[in-house]
PDB file of N, CA and C in Angstrom:
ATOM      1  N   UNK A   1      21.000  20.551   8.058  1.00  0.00           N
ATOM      2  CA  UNK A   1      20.950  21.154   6.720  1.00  0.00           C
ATOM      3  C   UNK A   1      21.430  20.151   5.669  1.00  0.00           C
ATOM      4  N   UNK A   2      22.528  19.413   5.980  1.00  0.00           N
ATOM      5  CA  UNK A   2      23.007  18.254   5.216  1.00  0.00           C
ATOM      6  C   UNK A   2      22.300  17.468   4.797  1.00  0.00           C
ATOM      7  N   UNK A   3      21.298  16.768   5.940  1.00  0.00           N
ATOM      8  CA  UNK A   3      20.805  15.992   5.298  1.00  0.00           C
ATOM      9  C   UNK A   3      19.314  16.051   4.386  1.00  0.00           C
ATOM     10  N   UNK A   4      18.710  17.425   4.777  1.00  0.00           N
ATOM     11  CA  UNK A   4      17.671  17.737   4.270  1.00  0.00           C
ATOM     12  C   UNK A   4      18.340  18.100   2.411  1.00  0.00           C
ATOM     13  N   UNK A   5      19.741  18.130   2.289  1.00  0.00           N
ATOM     14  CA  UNK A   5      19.782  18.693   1.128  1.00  0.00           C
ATOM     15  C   UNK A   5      19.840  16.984   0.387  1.00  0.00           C
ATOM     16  N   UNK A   6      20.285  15.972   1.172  1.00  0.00           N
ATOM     17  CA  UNK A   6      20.128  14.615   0.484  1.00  0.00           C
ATOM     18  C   UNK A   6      18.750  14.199   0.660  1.00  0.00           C
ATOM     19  N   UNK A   7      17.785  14.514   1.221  1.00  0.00           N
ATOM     20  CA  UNK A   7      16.561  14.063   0.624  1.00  0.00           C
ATOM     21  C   UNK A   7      15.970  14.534  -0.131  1.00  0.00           C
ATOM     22  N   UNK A   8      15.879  16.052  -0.709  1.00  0.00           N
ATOM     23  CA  UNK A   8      16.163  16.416  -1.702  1.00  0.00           C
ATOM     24  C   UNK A   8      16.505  15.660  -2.794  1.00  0.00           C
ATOM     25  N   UNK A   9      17.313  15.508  -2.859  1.00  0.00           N
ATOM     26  CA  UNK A   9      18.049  14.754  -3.834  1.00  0.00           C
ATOM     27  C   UNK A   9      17.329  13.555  -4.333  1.00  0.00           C
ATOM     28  N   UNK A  10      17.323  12.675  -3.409  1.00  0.00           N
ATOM     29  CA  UNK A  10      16.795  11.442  -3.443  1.00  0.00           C
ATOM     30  C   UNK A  10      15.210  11.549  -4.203  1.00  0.00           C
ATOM     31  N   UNK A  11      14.528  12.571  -3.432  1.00  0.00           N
ATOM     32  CA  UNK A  11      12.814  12.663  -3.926  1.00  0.00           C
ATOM     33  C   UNK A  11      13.342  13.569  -5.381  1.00  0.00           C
ATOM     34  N   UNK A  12      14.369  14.366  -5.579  1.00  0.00           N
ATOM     35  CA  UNK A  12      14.761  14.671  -7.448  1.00  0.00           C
ATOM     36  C   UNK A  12      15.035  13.113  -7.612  1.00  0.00           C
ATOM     37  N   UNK A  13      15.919  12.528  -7.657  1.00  0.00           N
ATOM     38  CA  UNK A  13      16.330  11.487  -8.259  1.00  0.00           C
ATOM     39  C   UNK A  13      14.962  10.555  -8.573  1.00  0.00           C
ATOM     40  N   UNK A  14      14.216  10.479  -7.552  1.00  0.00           N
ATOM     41  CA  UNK A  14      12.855   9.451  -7.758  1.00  0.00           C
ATOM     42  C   UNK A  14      12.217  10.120  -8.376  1.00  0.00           C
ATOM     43  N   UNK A  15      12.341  11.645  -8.598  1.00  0.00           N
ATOM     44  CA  UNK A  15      10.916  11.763  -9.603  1.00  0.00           C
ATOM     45  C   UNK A  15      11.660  11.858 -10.669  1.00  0.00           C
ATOM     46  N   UNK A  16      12.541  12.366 -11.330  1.00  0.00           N
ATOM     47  CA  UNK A  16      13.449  11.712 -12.563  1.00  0.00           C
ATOM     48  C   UNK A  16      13.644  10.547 -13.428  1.00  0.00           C
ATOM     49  N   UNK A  17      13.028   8.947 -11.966  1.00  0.00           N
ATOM     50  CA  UNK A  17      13.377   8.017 -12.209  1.00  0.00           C
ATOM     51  C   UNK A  17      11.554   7.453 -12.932  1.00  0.00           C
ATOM     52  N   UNK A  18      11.104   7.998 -12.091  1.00  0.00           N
ATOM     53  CA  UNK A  18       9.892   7.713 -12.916  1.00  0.00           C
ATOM     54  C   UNK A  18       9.251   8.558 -13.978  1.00  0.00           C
ATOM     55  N   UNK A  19      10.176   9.689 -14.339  1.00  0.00           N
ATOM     56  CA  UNK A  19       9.415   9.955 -15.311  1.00  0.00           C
ATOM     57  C   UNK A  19       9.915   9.404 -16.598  1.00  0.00           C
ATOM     58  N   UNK A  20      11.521   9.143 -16.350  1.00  0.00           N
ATOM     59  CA  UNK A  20      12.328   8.352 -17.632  1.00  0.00           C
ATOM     60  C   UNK A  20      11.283   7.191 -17.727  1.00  0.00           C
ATOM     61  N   UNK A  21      11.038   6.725 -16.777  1.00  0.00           N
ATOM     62  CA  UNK A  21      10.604   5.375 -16.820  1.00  0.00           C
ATOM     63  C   UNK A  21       8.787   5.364 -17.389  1.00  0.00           C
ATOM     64  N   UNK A  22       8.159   6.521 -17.361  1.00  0.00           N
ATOM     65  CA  UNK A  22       7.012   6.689 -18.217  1.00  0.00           C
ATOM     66  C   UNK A  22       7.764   6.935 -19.800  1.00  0.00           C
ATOM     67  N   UNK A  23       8.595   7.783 -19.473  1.00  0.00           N
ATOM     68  CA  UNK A  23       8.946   7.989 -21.161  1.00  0.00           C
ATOM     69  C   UNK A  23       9.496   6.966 -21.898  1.00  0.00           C
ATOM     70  N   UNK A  24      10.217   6.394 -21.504  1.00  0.00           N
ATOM     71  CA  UNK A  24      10.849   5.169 -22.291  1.00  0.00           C
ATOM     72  C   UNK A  24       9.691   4.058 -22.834  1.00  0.00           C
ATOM     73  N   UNK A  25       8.732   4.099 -21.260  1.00  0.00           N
ATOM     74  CA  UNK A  25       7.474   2.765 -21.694  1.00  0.00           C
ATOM     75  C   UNK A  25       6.496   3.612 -23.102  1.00  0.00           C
ATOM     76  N   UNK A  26       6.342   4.746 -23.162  1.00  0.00           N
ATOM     77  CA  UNK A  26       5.661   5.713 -24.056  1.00  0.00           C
ATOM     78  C   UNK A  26       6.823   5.370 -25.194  1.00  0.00           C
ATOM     79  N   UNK A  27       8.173   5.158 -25.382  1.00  0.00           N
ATOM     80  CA  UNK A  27       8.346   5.577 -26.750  1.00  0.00           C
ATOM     81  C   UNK A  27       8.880   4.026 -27.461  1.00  0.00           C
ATOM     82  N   UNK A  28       8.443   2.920 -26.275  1.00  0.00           N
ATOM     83  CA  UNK A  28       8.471   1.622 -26.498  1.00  0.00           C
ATOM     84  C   UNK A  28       7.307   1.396 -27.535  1.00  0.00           C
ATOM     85  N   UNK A  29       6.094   1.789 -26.629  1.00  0.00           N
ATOM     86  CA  UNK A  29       4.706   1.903 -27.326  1.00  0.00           C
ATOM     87  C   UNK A  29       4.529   2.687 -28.671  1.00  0.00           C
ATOM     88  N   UNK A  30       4.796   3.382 -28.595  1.00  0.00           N
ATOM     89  CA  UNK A  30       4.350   4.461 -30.226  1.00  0.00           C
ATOM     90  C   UNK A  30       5.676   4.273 -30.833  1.00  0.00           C
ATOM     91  N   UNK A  31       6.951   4.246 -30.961  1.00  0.00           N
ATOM     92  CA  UNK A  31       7.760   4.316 -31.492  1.00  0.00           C
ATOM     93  C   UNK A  31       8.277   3.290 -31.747  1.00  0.00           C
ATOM     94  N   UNK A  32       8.772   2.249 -30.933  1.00  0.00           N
ATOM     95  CA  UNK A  32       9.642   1.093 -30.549  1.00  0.00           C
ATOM     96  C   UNK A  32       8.698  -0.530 -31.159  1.00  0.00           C
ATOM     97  N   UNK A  33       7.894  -0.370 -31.989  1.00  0.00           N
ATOM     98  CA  UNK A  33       7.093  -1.804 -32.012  1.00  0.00           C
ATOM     99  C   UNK A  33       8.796  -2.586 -32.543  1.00  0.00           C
ATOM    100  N   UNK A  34       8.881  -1.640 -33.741  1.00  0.00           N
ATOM    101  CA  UNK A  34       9.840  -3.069 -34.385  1.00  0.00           C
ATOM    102  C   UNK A  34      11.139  -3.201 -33.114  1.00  0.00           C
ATOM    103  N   UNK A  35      11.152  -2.531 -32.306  1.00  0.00           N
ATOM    104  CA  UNK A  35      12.363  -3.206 -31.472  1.00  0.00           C
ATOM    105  C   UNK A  35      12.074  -4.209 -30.408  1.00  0.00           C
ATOM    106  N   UNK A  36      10.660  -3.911 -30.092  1.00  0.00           N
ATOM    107  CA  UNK A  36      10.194  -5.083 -29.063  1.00  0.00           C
ATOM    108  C   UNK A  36       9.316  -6.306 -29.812  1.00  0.00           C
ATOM    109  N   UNK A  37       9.384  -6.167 -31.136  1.00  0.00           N
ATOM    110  CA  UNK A  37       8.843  -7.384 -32.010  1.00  0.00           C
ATOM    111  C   UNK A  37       7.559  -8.388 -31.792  1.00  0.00           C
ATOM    112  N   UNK A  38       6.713  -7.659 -31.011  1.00  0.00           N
ATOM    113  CA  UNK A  38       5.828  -8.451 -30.449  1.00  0.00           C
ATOM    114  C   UNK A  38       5.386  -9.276 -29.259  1.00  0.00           C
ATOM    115  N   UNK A  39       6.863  -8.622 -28.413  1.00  0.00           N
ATOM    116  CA  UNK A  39       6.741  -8.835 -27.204  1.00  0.00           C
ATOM    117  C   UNK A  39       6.377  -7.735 -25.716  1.00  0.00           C
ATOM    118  N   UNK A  40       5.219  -8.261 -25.005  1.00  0.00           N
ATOM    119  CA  UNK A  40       5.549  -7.233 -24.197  1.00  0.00           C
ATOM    120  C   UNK A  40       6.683  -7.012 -23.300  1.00  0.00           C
ATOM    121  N   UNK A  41       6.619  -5.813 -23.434  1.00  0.00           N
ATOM    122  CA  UNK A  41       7.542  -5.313 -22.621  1.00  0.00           C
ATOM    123  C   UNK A  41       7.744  -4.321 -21.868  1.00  0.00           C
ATOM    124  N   UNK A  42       8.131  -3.920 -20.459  1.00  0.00           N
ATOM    125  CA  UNK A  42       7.605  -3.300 -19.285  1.00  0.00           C
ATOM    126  C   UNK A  42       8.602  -2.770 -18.745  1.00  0.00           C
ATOM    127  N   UNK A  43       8.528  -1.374 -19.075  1.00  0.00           N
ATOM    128  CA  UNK A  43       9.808  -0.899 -17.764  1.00  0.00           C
ATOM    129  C   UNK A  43       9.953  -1.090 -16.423  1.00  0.00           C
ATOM    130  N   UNK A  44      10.263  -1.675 -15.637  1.00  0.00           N
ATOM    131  CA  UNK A  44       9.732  -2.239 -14.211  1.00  0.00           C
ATOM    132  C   UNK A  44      10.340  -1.056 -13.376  1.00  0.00           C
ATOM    133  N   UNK A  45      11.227  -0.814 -13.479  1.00  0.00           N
ATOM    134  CA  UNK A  45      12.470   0.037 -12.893  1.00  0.00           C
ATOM    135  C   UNK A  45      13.428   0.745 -13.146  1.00  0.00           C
ATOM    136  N   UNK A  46      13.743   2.570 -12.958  1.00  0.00           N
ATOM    137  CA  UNK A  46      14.918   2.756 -13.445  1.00  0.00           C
ATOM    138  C   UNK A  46      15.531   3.598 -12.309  1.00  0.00           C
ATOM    139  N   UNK A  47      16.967   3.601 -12.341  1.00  0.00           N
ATOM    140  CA  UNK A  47      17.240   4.353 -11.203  1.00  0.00           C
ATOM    141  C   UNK A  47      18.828   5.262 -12.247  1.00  0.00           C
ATOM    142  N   UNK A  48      18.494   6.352 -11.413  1.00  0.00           N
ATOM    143  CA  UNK A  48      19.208   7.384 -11.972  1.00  0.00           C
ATOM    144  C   UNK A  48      20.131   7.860 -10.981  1.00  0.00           C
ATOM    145  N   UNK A  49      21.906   7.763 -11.260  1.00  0.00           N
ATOM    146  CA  UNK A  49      22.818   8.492 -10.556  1.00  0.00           C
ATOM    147  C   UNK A  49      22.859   9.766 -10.091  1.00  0.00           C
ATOM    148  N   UNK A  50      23.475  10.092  -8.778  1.00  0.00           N
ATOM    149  CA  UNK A  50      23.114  11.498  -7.981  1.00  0.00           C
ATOM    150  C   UNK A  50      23.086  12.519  -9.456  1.00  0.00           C
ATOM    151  N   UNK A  51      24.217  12.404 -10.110  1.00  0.00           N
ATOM    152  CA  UNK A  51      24.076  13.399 -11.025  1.00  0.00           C
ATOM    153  C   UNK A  51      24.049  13.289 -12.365  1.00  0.00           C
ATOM    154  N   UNK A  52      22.564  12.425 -12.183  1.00  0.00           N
ATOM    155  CA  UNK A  52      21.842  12.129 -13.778  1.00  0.00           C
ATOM    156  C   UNK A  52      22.583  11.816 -15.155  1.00  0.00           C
ATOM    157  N   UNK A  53      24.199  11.244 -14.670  1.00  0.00           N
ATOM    158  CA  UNK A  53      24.291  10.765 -16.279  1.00  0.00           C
ATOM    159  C   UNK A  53      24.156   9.578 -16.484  1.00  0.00           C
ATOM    160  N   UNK A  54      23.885   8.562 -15.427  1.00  0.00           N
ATOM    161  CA  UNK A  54      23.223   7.687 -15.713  1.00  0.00           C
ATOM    162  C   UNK A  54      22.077   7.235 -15.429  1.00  0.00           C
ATOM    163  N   UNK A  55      21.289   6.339 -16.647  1.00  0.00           N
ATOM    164  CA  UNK A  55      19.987   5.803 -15.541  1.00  0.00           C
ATOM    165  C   UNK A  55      19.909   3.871 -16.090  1.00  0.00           C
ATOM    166  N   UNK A  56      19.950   3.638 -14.997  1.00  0.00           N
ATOM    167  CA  UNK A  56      19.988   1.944 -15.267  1.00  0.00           C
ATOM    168  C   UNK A  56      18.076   1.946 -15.667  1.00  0.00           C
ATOM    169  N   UNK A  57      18.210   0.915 -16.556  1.00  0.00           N
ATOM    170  CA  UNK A  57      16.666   0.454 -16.482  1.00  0.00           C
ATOM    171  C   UNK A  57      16.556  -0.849 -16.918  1.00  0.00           C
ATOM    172  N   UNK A  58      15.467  -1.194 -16.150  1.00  0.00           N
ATOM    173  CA  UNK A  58      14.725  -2.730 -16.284  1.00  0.00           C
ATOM    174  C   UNK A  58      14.163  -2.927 -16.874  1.00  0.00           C
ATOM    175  N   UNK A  59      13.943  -3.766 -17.501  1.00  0.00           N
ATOM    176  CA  UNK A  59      12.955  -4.325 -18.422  1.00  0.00           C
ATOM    177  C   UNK A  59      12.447  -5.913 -17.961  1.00  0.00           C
ATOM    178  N   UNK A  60      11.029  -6.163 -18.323  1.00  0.00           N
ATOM    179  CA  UNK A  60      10.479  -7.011 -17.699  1.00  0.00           C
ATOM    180  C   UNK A  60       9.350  -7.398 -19.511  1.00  0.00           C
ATOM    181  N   UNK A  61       9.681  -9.218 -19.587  1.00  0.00           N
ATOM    182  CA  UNK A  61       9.784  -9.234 -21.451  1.00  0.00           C
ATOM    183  C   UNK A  61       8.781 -10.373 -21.228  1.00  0.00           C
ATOM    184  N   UNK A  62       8.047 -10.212 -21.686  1.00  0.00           N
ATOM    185  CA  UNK A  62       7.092 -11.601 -21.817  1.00  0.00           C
ATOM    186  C   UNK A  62       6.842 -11.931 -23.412  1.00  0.00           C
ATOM    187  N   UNK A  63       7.145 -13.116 -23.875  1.00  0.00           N
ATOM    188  CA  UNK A  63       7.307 -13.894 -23.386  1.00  0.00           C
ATOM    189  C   UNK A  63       8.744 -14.040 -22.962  1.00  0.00           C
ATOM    190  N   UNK A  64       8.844 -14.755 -21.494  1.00  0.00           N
ATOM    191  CA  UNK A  64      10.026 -14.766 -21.242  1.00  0.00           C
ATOM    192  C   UNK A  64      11.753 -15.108 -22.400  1.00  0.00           C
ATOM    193  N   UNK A  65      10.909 -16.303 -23.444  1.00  0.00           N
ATOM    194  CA  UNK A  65      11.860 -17.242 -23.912  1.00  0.00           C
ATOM    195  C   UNK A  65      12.338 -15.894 -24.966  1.00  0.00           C
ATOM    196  N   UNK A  66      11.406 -14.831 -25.117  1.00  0.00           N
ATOM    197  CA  UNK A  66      11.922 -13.355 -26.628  1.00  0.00           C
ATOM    198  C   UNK A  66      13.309 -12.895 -25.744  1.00  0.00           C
ATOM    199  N   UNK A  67      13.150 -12.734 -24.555  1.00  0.00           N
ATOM    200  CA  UNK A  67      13.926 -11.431 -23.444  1.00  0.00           C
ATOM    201  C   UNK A  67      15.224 -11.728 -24.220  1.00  0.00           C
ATOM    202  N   UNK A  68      16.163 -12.808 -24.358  1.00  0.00           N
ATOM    203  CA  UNK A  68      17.303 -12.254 -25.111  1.00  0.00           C
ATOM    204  C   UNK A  68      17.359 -11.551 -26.233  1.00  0.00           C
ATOM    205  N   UNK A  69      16.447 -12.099 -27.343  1.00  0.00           N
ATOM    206  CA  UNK A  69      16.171 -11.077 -28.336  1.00  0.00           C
ATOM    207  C   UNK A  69      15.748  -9.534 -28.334  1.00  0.00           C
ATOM    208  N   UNK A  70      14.811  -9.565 -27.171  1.00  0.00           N
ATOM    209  CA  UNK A  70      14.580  -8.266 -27.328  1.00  0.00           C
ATOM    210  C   UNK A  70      15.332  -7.345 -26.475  1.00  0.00           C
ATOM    211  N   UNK A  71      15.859  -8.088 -25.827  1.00  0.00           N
ATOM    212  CA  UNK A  71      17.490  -7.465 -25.243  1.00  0.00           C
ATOM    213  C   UNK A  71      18.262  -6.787 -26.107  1.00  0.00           C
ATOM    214  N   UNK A  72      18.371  -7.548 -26.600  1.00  0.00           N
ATOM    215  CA  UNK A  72      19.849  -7.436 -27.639  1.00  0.00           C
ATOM    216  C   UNK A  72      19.182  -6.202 -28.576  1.00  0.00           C
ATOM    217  N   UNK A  73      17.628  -6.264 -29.408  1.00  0.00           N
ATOM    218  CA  UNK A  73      17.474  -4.854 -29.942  1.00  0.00           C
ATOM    219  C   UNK A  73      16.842  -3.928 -29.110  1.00  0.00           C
ATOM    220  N   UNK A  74      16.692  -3.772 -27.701  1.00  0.00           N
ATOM    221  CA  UNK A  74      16.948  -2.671 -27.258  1.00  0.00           C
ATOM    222  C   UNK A  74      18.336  -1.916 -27.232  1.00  0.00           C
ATOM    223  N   UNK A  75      19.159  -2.919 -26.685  1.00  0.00           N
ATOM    224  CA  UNK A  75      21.238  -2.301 -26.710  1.00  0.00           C
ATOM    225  C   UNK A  75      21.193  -2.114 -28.167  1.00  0.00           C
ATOM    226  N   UNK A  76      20.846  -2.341 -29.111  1.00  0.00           N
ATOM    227  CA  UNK A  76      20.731  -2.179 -30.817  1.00  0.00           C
ATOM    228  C   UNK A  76      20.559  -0.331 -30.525  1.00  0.00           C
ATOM    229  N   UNK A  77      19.187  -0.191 -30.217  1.00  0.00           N
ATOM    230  CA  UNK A  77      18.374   0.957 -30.290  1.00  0.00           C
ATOM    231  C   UNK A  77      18.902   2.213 -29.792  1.00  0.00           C
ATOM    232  N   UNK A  78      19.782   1.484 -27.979  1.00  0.00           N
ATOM    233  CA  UNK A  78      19.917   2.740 -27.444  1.00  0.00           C
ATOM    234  C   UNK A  78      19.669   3.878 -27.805  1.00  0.00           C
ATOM    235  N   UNK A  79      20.879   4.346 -28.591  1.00  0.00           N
ATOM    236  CA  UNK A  79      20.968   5.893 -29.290  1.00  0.00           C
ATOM    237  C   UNK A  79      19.317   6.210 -29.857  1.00  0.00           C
ATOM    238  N   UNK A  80      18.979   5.497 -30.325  1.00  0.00           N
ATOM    239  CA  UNK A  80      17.505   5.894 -30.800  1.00  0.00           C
ATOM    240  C   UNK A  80      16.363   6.128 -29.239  1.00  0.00           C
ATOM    241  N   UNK A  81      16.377   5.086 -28.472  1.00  0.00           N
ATOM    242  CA  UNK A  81      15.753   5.375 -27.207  1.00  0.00           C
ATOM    243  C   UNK A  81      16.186   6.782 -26.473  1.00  0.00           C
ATOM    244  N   UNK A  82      17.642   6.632 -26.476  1.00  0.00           N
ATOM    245  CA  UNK A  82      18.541   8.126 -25.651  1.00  0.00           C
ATOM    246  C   UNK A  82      17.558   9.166 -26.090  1.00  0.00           C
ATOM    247  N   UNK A  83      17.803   9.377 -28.097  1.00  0.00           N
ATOM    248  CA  UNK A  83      17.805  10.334 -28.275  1.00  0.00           C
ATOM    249  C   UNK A  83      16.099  11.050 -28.096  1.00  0.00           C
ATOM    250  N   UNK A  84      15.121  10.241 -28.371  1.00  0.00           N
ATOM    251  CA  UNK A  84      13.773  10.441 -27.674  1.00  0.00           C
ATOM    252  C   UNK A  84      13.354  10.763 -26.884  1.00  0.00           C
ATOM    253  N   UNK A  85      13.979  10.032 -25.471  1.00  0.00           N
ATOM    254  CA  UNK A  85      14.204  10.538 -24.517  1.00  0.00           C
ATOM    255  C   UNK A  85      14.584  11.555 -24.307  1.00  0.00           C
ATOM    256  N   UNK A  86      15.529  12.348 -24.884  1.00  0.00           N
ATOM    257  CA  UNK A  86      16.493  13.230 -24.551  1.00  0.00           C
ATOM    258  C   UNK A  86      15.138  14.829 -24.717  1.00  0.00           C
ATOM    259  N   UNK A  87      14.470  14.038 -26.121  1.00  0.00           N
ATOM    260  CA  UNK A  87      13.263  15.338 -26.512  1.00  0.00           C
ATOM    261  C   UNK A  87      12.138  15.562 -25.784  1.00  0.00           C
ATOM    262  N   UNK A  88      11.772  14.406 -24.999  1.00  0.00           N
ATOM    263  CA  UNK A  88      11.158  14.192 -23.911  1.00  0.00           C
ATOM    264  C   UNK A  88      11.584  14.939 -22.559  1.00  0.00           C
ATOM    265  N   UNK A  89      12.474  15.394 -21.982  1.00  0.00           N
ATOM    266  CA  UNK A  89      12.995  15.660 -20.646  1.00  0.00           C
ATOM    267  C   UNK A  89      13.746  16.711 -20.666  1.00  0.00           C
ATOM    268  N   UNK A  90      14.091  17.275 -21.922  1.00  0.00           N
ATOM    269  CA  UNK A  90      15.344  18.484 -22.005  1.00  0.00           C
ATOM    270  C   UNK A  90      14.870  19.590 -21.081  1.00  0.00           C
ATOM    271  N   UNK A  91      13.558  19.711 -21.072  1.00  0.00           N
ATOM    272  CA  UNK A  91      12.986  20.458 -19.822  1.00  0.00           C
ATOM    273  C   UNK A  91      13.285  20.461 -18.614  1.00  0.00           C
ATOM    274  N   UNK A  92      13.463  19.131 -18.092  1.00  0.00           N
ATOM    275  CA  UNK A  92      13.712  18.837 -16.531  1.00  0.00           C
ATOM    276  C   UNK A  92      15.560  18.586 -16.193  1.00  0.00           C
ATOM    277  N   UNK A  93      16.201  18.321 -17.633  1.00  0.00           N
ATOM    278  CA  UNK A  93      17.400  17.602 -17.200  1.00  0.00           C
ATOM    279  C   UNK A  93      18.555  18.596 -18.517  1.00  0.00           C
ATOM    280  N   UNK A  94      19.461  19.131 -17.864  1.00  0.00           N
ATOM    281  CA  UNK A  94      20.486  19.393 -19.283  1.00  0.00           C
ATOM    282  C   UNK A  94      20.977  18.703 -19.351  1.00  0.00           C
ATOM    283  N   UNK A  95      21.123  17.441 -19.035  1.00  0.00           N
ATOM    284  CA  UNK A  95      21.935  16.266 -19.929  1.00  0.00           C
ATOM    285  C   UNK A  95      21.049  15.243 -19.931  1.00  0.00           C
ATOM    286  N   UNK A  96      20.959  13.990 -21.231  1.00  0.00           N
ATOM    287  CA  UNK A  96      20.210  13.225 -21.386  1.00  0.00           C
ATOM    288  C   UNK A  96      21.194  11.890 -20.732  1.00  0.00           C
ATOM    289  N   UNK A  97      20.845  11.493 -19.872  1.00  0.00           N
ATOM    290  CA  UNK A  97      21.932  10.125 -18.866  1.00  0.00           C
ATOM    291  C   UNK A  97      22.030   9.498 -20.184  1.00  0.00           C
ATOM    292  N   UNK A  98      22.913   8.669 -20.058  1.00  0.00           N
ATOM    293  CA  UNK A  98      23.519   7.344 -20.436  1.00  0.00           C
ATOM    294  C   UNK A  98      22.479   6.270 -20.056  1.00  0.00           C
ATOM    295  N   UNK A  99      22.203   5.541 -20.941  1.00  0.00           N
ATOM    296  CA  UNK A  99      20.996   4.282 -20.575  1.00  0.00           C
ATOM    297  C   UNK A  99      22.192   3.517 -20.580  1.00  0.00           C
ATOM    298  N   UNK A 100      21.748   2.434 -19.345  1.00  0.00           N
ATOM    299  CA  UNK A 100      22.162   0.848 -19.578  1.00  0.00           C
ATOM    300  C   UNK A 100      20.819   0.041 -18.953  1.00  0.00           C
ATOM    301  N   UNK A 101      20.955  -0.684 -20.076  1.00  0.00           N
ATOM    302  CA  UNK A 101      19.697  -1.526 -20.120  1.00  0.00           C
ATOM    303  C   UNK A 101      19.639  -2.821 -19.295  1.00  0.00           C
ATOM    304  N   UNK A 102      18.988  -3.518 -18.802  1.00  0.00           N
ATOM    305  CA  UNK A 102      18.662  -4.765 -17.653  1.00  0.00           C
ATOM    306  C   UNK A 102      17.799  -5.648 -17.655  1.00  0.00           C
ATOM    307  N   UNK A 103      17.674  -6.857 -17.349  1.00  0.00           N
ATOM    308  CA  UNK A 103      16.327  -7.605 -17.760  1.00  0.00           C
ATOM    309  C   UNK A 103      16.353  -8.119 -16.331  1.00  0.00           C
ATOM    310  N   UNK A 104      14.910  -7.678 -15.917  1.00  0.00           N
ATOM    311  CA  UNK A 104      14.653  -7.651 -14.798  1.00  0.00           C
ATOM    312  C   UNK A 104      13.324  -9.302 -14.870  1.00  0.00           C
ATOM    313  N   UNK A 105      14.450 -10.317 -14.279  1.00  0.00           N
ATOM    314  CA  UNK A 105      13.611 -11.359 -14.666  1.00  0.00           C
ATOM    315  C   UNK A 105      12.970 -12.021 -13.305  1.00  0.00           C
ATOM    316  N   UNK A 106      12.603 -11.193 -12.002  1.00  0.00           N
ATOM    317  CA  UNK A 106      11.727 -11.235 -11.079  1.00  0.00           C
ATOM    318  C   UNK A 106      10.156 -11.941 -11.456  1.00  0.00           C
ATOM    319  N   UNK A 107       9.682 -11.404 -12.611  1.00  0.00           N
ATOM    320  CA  UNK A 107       8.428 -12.035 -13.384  1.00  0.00           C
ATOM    321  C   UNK A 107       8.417 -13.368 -13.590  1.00  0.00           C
ATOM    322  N   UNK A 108       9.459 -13.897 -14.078  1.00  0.00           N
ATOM    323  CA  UNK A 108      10.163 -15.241 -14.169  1.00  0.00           C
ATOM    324  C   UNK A 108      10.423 -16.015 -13.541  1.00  0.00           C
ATOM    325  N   UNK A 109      10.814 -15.850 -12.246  1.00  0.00           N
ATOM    326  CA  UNK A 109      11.163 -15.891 -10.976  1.00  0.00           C
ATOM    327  C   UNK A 109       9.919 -16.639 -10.204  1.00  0.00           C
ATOM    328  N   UNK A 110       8.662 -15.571  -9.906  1.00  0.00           N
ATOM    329  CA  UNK A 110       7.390 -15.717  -9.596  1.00  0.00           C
ATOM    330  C   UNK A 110       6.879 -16.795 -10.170  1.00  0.00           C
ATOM    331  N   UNK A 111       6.750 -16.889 -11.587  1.00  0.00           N
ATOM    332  CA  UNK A 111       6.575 -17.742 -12.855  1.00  0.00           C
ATOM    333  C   UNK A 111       6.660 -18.890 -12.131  1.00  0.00           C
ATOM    334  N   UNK A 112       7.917 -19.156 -12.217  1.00  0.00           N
ATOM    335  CA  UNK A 112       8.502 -20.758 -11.774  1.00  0.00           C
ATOM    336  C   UNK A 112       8.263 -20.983 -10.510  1.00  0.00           C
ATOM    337  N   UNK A 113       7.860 -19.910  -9.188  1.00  0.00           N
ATOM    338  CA  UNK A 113       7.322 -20.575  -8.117  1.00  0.00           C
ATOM    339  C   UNK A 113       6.146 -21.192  -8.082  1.00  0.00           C
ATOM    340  N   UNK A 114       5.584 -20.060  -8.882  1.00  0.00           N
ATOM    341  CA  UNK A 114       3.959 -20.538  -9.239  1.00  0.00           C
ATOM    342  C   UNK A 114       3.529 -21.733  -9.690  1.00  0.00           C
ATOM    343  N   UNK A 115       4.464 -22.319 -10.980  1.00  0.00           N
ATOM    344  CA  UNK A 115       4.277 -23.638 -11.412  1.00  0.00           C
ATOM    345  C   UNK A 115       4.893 -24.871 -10.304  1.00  0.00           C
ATOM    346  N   UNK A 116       6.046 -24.350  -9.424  1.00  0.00           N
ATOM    347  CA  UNK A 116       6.107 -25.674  -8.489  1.00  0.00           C
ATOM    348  C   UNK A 116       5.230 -25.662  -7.915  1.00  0.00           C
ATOM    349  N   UNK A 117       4.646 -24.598  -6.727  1.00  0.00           N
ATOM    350  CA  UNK A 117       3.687 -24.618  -6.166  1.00  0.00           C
ATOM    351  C   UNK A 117       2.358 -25.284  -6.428  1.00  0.00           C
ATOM    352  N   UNK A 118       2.159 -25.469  -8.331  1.00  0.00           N
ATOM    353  CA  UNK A 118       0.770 -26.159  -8.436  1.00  0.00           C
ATOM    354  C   UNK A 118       0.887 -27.764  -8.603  1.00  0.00           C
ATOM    355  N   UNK A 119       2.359 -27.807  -8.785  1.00  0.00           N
ATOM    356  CA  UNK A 119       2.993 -29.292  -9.177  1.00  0.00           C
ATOM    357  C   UNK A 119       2.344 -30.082  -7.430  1.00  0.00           C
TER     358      UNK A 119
END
């Protein structure tokens, strides 16, 4: 019984995690131009604590060399991202988590194998 109530959990937590993670890329797009300034930018990943007050998320920034900038005005935005979010999901969640934001530089990563590899 125990453990069927933690997978549970886990398949809530994953579908939670992707739906923040559609909503945030949705209010990047229609809402968020001036915070991502012309860069793309990609929620890659978010993962949300057993009991949803937090959700870490990734971000994945091309061009790579913007990602501090557009770092820095996403942590600017939070409260503005939260609170969108929050109008987005009040359905599924009574509390809107706590964002902390991440730059998920795996893309980058690839990037630079790719160019030794052709060297």
């Amino acid at each position: 019984m125990h453990n069927n109530m933690e997978l549970q959990q886990t398949t809530r937590q994953q579908k939670i995690s992707r739906q923040i993670q559609r909503d945030i890329a949705e209010i990047l797009q229609k809402e968020g131009q001036a915070i991502v300034s012309g860069s793309l930018v990609t929620v890659t990943t978010v993962r949300v604590s057993p009991d949803f007050a937090y959700a870490k998320v990734y971000f994945s920034i091309f061009p790579f060399d913007k990602s501090a900038q557009v770092m820095e005005a996403l942590e600017k935005n939070n409260w503005f991202i939260r609170r969108e979010l929050g109008r987005r999901i009040r359905n599924q969640l009574k509390i809107v988590p706590e964002l902390q934001f991440f730059l998920d530089d795996s893309l980058e990563y690839i990037e630079n194998i790719d160019s030794l590899l052709k060297e």
